[in-house]
N, C-alpha and C. Protein backbone atom coordinates (compact mmCIF):
# COMPACT_ATOMS: atom_id res chain seq x y z
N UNK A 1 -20.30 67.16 49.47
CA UNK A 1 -18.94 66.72 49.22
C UNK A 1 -18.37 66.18 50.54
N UNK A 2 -17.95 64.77 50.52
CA UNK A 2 -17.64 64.29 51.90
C UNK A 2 -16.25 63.68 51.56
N UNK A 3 -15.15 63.67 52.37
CA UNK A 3 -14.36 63.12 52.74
C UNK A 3 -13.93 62.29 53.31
N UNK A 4 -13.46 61.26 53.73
CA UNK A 4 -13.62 60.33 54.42
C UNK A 4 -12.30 60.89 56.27
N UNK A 5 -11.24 60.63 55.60
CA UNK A 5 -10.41 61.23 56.58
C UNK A 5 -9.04 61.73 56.03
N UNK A 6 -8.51 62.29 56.47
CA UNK A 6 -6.94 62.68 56.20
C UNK A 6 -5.92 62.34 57.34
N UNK A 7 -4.77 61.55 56.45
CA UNK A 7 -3.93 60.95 57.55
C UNK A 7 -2.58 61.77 56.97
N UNK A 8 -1.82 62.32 57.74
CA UNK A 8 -0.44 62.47 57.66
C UNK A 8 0.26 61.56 58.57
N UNK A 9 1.65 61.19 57.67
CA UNK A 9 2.00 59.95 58.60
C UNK A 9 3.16 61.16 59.08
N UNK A 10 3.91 60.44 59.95
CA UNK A 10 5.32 61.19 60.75
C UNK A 10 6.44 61.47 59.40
N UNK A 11 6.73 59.99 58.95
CA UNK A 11 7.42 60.22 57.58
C UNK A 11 7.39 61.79 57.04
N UNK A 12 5.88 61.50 56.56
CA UNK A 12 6.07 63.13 55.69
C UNK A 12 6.22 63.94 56.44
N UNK A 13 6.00 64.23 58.03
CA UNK A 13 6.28 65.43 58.70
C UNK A 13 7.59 65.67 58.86
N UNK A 14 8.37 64.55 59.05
CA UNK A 14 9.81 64.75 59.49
C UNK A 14 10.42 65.23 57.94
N UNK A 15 10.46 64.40 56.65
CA UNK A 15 10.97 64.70 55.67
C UNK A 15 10.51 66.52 55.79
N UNK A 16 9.57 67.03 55.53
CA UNK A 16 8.92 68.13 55.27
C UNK A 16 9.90 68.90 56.07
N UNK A 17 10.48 68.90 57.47
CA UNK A 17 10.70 69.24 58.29
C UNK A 17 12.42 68.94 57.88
N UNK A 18 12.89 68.18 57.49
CA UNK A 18 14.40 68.25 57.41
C UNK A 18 14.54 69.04 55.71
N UNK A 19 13.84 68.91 54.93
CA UNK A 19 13.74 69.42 53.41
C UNK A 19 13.80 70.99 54.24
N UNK A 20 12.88 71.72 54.94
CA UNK A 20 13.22 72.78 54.96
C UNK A 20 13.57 73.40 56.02
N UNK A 21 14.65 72.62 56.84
CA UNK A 21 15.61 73.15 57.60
C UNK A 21 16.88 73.17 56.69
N UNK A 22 16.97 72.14 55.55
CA UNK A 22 18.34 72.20 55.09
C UNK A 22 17.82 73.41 53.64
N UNK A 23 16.38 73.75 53.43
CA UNK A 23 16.20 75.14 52.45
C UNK A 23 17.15 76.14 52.93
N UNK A 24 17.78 76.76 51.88
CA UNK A 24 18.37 78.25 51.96
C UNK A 24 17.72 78.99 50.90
N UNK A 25 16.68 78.58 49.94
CA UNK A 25 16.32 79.97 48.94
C UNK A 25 14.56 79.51 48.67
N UNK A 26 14.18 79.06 49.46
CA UNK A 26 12.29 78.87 49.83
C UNK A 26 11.91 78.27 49.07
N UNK A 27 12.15 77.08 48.35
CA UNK A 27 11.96 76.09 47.43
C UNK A 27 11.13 75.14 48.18
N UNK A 28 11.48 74.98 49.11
CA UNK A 28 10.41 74.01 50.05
C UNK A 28 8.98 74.31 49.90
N UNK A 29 8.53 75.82 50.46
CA UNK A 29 7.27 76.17 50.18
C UNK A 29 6.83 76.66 48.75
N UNK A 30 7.06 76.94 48.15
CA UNK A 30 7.02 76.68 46.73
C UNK A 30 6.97 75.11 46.19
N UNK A 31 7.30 74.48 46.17
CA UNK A 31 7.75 72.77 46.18
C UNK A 31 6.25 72.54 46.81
N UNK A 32 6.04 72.48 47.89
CA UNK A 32 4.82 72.54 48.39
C UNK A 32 3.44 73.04 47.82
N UNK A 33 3.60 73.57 47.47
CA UNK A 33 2.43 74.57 46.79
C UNK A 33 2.23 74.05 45.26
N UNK A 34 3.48 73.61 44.65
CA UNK A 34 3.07 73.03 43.41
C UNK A 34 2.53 71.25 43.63
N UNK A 35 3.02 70.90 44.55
CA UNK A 35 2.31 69.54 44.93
C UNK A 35 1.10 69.66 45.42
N UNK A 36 0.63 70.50 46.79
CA UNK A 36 -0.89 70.89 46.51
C UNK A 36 -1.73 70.75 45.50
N UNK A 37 -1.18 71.85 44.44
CA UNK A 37 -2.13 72.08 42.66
C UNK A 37 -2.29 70.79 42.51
N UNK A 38 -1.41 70.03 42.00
CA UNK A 38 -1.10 68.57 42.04
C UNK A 38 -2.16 68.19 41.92
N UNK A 39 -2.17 67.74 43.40
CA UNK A 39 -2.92 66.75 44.70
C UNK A 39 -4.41 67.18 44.45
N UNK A 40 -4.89 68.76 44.37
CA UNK A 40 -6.29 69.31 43.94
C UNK A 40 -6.81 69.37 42.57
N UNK A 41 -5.83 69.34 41.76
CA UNK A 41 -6.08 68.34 40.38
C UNK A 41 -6.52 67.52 40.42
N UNK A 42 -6.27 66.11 40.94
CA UNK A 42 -6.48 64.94 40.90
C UNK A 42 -7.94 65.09 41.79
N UNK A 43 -7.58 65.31 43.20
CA UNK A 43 -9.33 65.59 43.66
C UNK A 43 -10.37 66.17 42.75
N UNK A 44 -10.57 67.48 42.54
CA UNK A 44 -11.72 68.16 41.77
C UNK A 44 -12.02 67.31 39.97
N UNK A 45 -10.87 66.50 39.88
CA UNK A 45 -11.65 65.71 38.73
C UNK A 45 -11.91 64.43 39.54
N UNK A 46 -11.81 64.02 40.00
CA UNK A 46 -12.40 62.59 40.85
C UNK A 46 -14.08 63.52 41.18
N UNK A 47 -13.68 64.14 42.08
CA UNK A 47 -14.82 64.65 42.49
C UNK A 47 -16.03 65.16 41.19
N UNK A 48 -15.55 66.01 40.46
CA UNK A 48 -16.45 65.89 39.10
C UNK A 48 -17.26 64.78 38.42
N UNK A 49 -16.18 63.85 38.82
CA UNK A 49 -16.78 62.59 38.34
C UNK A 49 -17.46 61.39 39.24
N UNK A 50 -17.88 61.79 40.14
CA UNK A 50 -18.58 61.20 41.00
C UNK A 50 -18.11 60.54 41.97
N UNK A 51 -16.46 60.74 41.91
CA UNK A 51 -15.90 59.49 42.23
C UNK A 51 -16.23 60.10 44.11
N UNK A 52 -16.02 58.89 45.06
CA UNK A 52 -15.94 59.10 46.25
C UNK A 52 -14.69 59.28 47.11
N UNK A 53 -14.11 60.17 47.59
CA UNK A 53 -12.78 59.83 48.31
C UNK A 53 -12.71 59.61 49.52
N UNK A 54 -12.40 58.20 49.82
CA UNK A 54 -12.78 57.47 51.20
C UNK A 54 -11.52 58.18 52.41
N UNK A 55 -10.49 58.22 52.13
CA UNK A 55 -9.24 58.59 52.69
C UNK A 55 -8.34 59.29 51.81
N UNK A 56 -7.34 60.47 52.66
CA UNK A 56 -6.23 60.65 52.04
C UNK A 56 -4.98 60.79 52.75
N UNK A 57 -4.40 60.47 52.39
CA UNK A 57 -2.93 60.13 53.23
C UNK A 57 -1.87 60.62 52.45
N UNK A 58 -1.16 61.87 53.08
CA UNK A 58 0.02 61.98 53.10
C UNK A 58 1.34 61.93 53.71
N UNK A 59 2.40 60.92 52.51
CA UNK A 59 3.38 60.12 53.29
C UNK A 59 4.96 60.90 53.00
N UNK A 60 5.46 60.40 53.11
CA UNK A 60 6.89 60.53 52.61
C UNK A 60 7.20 60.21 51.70
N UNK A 61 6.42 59.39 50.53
CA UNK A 61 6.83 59.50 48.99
C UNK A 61 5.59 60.01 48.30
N UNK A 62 4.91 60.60 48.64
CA UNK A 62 3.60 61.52 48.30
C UNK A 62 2.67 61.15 48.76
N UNK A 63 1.07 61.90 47.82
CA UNK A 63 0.02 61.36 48.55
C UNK A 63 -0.91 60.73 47.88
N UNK A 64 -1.71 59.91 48.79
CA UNK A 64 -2.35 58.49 48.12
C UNK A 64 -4.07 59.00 48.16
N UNK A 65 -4.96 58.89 47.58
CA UNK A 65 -6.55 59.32 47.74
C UNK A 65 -6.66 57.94 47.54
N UNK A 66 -7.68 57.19 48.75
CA UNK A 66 -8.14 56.13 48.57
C UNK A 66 -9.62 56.21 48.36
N UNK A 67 -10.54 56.06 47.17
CA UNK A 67 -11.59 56.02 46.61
C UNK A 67 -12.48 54.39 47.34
N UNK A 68 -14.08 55.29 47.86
CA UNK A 68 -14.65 53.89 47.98
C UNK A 68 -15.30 53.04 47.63
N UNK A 69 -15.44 53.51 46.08
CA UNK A 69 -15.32 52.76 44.90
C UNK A 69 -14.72 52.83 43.63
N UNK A 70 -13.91 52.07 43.22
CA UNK A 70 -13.10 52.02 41.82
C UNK A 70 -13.55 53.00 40.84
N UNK A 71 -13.08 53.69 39.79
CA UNK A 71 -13.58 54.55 38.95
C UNK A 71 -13.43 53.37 37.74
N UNK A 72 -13.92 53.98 36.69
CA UNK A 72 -13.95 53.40 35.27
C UNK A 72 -12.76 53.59 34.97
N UNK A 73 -12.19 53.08 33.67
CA UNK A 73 -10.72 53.32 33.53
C UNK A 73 -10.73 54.71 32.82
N UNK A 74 -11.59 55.04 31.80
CA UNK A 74 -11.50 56.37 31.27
C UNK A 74 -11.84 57.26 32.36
N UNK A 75 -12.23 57.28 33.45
CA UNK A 75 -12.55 58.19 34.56
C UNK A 75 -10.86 58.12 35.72
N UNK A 76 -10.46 56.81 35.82
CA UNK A 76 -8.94 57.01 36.54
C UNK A 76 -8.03 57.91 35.49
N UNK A 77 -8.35 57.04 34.33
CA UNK A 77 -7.27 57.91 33.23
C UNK A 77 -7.36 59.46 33.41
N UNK A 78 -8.50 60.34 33.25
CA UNK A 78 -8.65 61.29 33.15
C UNK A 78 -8.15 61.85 34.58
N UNK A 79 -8.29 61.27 35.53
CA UNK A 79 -8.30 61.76 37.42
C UNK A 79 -6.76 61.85 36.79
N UNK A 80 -5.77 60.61 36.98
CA UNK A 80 -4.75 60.69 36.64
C UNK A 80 -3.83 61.90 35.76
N UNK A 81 -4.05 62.34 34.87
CA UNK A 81 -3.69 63.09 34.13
C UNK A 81 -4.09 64.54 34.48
N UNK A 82 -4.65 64.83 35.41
CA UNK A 82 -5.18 65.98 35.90
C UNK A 82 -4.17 66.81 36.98
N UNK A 83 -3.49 65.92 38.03
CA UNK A 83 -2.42 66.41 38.33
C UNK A 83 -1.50 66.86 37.59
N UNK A 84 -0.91 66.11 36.62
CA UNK A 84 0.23 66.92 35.99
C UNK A 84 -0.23 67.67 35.06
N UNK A 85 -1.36 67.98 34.46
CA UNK A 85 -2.28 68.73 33.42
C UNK A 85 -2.11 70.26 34.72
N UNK A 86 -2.57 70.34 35.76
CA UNK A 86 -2.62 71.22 36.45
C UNK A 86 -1.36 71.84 36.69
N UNK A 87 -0.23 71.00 36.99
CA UNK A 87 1.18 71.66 36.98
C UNK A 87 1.44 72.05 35.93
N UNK A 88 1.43 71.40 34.91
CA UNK A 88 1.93 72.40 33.47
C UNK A 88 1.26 73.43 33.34
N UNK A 89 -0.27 73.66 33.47
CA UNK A 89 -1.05 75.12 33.09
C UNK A 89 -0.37 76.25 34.26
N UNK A 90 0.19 75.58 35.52
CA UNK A 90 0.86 76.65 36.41
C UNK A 90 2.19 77.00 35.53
N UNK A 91 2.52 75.72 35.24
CA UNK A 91 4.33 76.40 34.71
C UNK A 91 3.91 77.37 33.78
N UNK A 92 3.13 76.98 33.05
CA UNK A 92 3.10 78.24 31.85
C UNK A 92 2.41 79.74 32.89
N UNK A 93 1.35 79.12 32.98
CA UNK A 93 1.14 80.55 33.47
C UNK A 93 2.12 81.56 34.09
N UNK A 94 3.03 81.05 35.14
CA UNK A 94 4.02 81.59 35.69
C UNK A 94 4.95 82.36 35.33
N UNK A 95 5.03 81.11 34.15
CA UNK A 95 6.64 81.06 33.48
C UNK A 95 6.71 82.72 32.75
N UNK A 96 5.81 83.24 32.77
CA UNK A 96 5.96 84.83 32.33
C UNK A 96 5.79 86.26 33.25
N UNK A 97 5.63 85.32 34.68
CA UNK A 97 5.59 86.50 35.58
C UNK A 97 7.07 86.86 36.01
N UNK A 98 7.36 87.62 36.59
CA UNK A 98 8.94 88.38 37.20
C UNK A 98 8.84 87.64 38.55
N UNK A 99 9.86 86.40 38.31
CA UNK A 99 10.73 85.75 39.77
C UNK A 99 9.58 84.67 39.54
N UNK A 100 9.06 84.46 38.54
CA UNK A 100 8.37 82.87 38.44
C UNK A 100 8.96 81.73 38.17
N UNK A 101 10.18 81.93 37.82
CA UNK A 101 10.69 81.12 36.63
C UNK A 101 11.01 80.05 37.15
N UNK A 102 11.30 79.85 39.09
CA UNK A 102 11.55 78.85 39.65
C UNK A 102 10.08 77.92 40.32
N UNK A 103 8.95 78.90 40.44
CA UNK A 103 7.95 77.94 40.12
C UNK A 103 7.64 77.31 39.27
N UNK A 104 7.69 78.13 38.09
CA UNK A 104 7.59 76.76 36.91
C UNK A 104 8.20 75.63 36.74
N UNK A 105 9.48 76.42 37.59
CA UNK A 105 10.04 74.72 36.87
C UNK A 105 10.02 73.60 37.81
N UNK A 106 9.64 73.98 39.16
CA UNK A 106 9.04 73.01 39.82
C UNK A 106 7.76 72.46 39.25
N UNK A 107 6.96 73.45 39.03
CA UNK A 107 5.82 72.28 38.37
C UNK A 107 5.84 71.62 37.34
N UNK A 108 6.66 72.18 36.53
CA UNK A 108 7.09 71.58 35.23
C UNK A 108 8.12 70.21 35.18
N UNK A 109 8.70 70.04 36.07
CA UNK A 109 9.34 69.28 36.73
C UNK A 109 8.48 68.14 37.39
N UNK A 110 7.59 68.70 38.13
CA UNK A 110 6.73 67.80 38.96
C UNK A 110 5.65 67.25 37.78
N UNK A 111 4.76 67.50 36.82
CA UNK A 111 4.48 67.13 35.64
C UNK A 111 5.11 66.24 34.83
N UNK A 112 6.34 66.46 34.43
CA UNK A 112 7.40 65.19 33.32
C UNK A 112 7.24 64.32 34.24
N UNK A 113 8.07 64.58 35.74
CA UNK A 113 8.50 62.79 36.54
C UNK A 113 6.78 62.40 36.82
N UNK A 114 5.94 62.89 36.81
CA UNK A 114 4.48 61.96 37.66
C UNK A 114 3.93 61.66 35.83
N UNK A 115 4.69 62.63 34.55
CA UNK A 115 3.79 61.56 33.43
C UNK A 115 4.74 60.26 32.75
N UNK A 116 6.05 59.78 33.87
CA UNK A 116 6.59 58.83 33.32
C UNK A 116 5.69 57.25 33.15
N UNK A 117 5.90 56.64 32.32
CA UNK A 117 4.72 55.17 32.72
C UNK A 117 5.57 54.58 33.15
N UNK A 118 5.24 55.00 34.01
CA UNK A 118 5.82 53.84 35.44
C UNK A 118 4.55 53.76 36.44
N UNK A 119 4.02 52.29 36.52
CA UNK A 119 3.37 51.55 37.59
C UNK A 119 2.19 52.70 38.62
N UNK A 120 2.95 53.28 39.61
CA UNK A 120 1.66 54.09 40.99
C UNK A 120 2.20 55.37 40.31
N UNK A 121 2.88 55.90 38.86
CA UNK A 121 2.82 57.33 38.72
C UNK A 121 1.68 57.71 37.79
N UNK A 122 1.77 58.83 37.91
CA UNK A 122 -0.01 58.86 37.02
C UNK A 122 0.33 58.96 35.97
N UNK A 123 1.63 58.87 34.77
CA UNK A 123 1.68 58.67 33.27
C UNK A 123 1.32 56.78 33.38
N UNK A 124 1.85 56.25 34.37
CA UNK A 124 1.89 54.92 34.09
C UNK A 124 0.28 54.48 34.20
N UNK A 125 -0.48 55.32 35.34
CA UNK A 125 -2.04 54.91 35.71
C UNK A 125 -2.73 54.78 34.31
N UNK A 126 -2.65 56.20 33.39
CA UNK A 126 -3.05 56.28 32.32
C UNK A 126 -3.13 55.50 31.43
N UNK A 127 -1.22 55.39 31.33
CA UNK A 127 -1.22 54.19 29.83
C UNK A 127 -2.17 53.26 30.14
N UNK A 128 -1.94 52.67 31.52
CA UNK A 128 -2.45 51.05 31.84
C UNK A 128 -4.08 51.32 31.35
N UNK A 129 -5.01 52.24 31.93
CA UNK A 129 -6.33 52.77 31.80
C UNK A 129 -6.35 52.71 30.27
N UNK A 130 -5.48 53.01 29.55
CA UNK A 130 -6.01 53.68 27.74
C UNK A 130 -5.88 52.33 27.99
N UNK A 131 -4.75 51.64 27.47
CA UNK A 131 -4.79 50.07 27.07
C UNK A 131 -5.50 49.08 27.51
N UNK A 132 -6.02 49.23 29.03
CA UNK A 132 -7.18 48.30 29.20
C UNK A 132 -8.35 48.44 28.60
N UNK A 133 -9.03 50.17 27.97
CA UNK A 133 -9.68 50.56 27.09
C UNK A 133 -9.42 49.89 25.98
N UNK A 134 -8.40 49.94 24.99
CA UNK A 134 -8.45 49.58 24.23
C UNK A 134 -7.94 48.25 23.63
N UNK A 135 -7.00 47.44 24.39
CA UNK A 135 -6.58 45.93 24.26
C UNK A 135 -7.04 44.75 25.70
N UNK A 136 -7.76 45.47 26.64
CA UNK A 136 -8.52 44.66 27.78
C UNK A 136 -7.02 44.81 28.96
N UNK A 137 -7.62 44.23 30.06
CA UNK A 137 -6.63 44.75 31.22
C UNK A 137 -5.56 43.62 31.35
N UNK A 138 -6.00 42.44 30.94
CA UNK A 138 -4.55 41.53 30.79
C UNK A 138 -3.71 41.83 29.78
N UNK A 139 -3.40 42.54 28.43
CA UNK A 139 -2.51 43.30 27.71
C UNK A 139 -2.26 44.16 28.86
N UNK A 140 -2.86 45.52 29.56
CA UNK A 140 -2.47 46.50 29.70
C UNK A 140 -1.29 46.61 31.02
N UNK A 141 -1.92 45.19 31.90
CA UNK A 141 -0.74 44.64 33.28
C UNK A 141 0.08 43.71 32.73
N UNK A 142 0.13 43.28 31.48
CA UNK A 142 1.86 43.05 30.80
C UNK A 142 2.82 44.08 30.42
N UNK A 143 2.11 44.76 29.43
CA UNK A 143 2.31 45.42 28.90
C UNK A 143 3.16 46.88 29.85
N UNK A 144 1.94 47.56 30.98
CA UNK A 144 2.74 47.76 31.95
C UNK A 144 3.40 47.59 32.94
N UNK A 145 3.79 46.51 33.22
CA UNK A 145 5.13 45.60 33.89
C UNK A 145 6.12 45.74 33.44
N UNK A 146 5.94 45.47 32.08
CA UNK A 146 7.56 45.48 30.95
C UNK A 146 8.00 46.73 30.85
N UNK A 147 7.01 47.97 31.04
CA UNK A 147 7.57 49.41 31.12
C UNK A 147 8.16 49.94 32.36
N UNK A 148 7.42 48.99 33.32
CA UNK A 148 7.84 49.26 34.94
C UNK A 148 9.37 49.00 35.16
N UNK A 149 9.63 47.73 34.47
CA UNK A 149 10.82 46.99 34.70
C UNK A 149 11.83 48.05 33.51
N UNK A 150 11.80 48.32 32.49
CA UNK A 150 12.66 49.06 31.87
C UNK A 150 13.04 50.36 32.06
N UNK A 151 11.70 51.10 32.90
CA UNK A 151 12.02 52.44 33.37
C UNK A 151 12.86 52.07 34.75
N UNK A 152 12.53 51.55 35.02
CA UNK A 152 13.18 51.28 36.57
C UNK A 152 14.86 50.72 36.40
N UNK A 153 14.54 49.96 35.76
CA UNK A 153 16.40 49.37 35.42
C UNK A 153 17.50 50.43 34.62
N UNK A 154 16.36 51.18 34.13
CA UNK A 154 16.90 52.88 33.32
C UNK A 154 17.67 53.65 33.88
N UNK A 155 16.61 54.01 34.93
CA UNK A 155 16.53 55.32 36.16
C UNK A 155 17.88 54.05 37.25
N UNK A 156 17.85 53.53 37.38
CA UNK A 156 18.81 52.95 37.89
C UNK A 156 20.52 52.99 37.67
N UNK A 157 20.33 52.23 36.42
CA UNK A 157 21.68 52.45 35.50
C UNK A 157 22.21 53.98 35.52
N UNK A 158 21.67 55.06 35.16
CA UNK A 158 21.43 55.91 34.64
C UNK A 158 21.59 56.91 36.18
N UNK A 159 21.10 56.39 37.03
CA UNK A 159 21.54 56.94 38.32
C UNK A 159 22.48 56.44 39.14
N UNK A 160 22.88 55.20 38.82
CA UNK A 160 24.42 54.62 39.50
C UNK A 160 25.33 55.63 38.31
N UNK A 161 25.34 55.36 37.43
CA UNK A 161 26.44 56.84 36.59
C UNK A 161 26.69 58.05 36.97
N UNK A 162 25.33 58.27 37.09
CA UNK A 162 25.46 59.48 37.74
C UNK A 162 26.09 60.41 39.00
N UNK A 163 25.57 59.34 39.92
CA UNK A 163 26.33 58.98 41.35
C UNK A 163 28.22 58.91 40.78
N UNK A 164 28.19 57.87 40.25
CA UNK A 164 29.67 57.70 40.14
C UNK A 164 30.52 58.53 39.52
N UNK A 165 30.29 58.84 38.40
CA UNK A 165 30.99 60.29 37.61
C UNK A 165 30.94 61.32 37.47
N UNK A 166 29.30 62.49 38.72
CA UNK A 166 29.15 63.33 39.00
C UNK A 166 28.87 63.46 40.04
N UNK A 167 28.83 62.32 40.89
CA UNK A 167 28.59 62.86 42.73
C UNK A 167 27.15 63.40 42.67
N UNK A 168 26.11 63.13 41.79
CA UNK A 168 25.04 63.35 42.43
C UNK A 168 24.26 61.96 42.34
N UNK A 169 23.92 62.24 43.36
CA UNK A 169 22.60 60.90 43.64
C UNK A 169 21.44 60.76 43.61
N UNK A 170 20.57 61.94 43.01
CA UNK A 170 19.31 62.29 43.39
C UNK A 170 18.60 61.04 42.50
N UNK A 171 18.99 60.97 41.08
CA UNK A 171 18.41 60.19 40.38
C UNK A 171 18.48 58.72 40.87
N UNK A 172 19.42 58.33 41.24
CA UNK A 172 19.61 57.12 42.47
C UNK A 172 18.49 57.32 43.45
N UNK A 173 18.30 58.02 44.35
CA UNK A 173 17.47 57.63 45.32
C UNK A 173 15.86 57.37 44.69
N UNK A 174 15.57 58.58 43.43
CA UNK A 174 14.33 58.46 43.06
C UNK A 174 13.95 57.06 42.16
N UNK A 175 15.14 56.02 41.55
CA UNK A 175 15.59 55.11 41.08
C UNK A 175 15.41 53.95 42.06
N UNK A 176 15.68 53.85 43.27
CA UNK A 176 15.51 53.15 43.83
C UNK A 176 13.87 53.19 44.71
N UNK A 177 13.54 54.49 44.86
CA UNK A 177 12.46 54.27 45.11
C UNK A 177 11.08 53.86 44.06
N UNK A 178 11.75 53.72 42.86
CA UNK A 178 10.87 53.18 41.80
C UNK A 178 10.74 51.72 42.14
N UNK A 179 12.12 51.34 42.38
CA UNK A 179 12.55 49.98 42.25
C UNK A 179 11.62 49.01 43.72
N UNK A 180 11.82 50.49 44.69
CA UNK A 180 10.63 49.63 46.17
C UNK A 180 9.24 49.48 45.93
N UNK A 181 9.06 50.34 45.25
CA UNK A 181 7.33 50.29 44.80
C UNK A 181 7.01 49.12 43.76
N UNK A 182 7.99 49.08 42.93
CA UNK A 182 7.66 48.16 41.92
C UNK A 182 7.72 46.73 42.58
N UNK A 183 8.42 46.35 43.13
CA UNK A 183 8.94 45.08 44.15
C UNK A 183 7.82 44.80 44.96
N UNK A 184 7.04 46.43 45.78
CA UNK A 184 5.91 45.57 46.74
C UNK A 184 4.33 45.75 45.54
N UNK A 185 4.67 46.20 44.26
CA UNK A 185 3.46 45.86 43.75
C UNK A 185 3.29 44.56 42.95
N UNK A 186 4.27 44.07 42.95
CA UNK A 186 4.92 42.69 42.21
C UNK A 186 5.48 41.43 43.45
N UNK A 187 5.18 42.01 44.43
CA UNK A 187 5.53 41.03 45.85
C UNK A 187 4.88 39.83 45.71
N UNK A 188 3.63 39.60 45.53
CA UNK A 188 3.09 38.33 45.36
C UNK A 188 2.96 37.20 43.72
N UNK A 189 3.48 37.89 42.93
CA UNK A 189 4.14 36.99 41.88
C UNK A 189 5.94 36.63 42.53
N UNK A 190 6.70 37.86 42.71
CA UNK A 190 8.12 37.39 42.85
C UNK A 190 8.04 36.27 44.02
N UNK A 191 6.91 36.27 45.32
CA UNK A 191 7.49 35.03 46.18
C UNK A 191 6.26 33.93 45.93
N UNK A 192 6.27 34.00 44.72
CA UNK A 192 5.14 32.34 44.29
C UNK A 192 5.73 31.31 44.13
């Protein structure tokens, strides 16, 4: 079993580092620990499946495994779905121990937002993978574009309201960071 390298950028150290200076009830390391499961989800089925992991890098909007060769789509699909497959079997498991109830719902939490289909989240990796399975990969990069663009203009709308008539912003920032990813994975159609 070989690895290629592991990069942490500063980003994630500093975020990591201001997230739990401003912790008051240990959600940070907990928070942590369910992104781990995550992150070793997604490895041990790559790895099952032959796949190679050339690099991994963790940033400030999560972490990326760069493979040094492409998987099949039913083999991404499955890698994909393995992270949040792994957080839900924690939430449950948890969810019945005494003082679990806030791990679960971090992972349970971390599970719903990574199976939205949206674009670099792993519900969106999937859809795109089933549908290139089953309607070829030019349906499945229309098809998920038009979901990219409606979740994103969603989580947007839906988080400027939010912001405005309840003073929270969280869904805004995670809204807009849909909106940066989608922009640099769509960068070379928008400046053609």
């Amino acid at each position: 079993m070989r690895i290629g390298r592991v990069e942490v950028t500063g980003g994630f150290l500093l975020l990591l580092a201001w997230l739990n200076y401003l912790d008051r009830s240990f959600l940070v390391p907990m928070a942590v620990l369910a992104c781990m499961a995550h992150e070793l989800g997604h490895f041990f089925v790559i790895r099952a499946l032959n796949g190679n992991i050339k690099q991994i890098r963790l940033t400030a909007i999560g972490a990326e495994m760069v493979l040094s060769r492409p998987l099949g789509y039913w083999q991404e699909g499955l890698s994909a779905l393995a992270g949040p497959g792994v957080n839900l079997a924690l939430a449950l498991v948890v969810c019945g121990v005494q003082d679990g109830l806030t791990f679960a719902g971090l992972n349970l939490t971390l599970a719903v937002f990574n199976l939205l289909p949206v674009g670099r989240l792993d519900g969106g990796r999937a859809l795109r993978c089933t549908l290139a399975l089953l309607a070829g990969p030019d349906l499945a990069d229309w098809f998920g574009g038009l979901l990219d663009c409606l979740c994103t203009a969603g989580s947007l709308a839906a988080g400027l309201w939010l912001a405005v008539f309840c003073g929270n912003i969280t869904l805004l920032l995670v809204a807009l960071w849909l909106l940066a990813v989608f922009l640099q994975a769509n960068q070379k159609q928008i400046w053609k």
